[in-house]
Protein backbone atom coordinates (compact mmCIF):
# COMPACT_ATOMS: atom_id res chain seq x y z
CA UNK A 1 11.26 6.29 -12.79
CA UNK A 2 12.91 3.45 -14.17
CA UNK A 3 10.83 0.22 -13.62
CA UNK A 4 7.65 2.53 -13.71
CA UNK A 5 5.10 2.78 -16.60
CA UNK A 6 1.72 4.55 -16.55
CA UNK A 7 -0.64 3.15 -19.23
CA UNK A 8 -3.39 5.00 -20.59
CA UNK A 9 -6.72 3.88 -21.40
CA UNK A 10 -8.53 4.73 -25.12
CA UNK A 11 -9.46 8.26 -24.20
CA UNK A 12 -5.22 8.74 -23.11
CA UNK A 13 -6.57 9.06 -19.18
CA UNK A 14 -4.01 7.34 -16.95
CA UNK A 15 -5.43 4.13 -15.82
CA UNK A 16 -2.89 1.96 -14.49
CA UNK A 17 0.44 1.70 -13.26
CA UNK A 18 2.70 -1.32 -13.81
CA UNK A 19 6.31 -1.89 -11.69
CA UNK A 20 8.49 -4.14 -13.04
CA UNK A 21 9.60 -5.50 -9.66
CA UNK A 22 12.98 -6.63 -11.69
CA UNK A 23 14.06 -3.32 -12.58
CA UNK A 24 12.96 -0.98 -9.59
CA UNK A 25 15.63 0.50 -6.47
CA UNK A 26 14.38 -1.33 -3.54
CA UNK A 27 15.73 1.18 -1.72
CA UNK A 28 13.84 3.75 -4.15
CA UNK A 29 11.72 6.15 -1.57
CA UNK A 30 9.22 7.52 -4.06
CA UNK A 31 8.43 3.38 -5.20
CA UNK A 32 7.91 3.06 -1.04
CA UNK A 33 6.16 6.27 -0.46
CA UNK A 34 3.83 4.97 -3.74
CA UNK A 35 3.02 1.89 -2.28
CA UNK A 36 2.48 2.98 0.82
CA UNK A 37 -0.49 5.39 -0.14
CA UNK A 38 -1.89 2.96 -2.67
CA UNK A 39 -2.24 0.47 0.62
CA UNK A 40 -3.69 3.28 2.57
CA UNK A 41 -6.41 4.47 0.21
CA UNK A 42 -7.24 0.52 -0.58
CA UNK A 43 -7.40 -0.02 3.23
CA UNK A 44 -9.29 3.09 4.14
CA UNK A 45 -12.98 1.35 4.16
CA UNK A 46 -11.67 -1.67 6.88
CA UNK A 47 -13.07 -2.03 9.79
CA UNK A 48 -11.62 -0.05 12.73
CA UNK A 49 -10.28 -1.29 15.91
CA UNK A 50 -9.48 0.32 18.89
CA UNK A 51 -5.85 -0.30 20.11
CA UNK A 52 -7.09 -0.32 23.96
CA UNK A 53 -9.46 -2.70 23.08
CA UNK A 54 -7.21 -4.89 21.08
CA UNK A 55 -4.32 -4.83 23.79
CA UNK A 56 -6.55 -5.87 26.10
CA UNK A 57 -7.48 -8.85 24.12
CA UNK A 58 -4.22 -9.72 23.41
CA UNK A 59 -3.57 -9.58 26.91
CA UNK A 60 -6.37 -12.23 28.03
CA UNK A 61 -5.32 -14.52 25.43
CA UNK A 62 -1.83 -14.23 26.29
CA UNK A 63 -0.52 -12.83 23.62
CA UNK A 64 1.02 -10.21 24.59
């Protein structure tokens, strides 16, 4: 993927991944679809919320 380069650590296991935000397709689904899980699995340990619960409180405060 152009814009995309895995780097490798000493023992050649891929360790990071570096986008060149210059030289990616916006519009590129995979790049989205990438991003997306890697925001999913860092957001995966957050605290929880119920959406009931959270409507409601928007609600009192007026905020919704």
């Amino acid at each position: 993927m152009k814009g995309v380069r895995v780097l490798l650590d000493e023992t050649t296991n891929k360790r990071i991944i570096q986008i060149d935000v210059e030289n990616v397709d916006p519009q590129d689904e995979l790049l989205e679809d990438l991003v997306d899980i890697i925001l999913a699995e860092d957001a995966k340990d957050d605290e929880k919320f119920d959406w009931e619960e959270v409507k409601k409180v928007l609600k009192a405060e007026g905020k919704l």
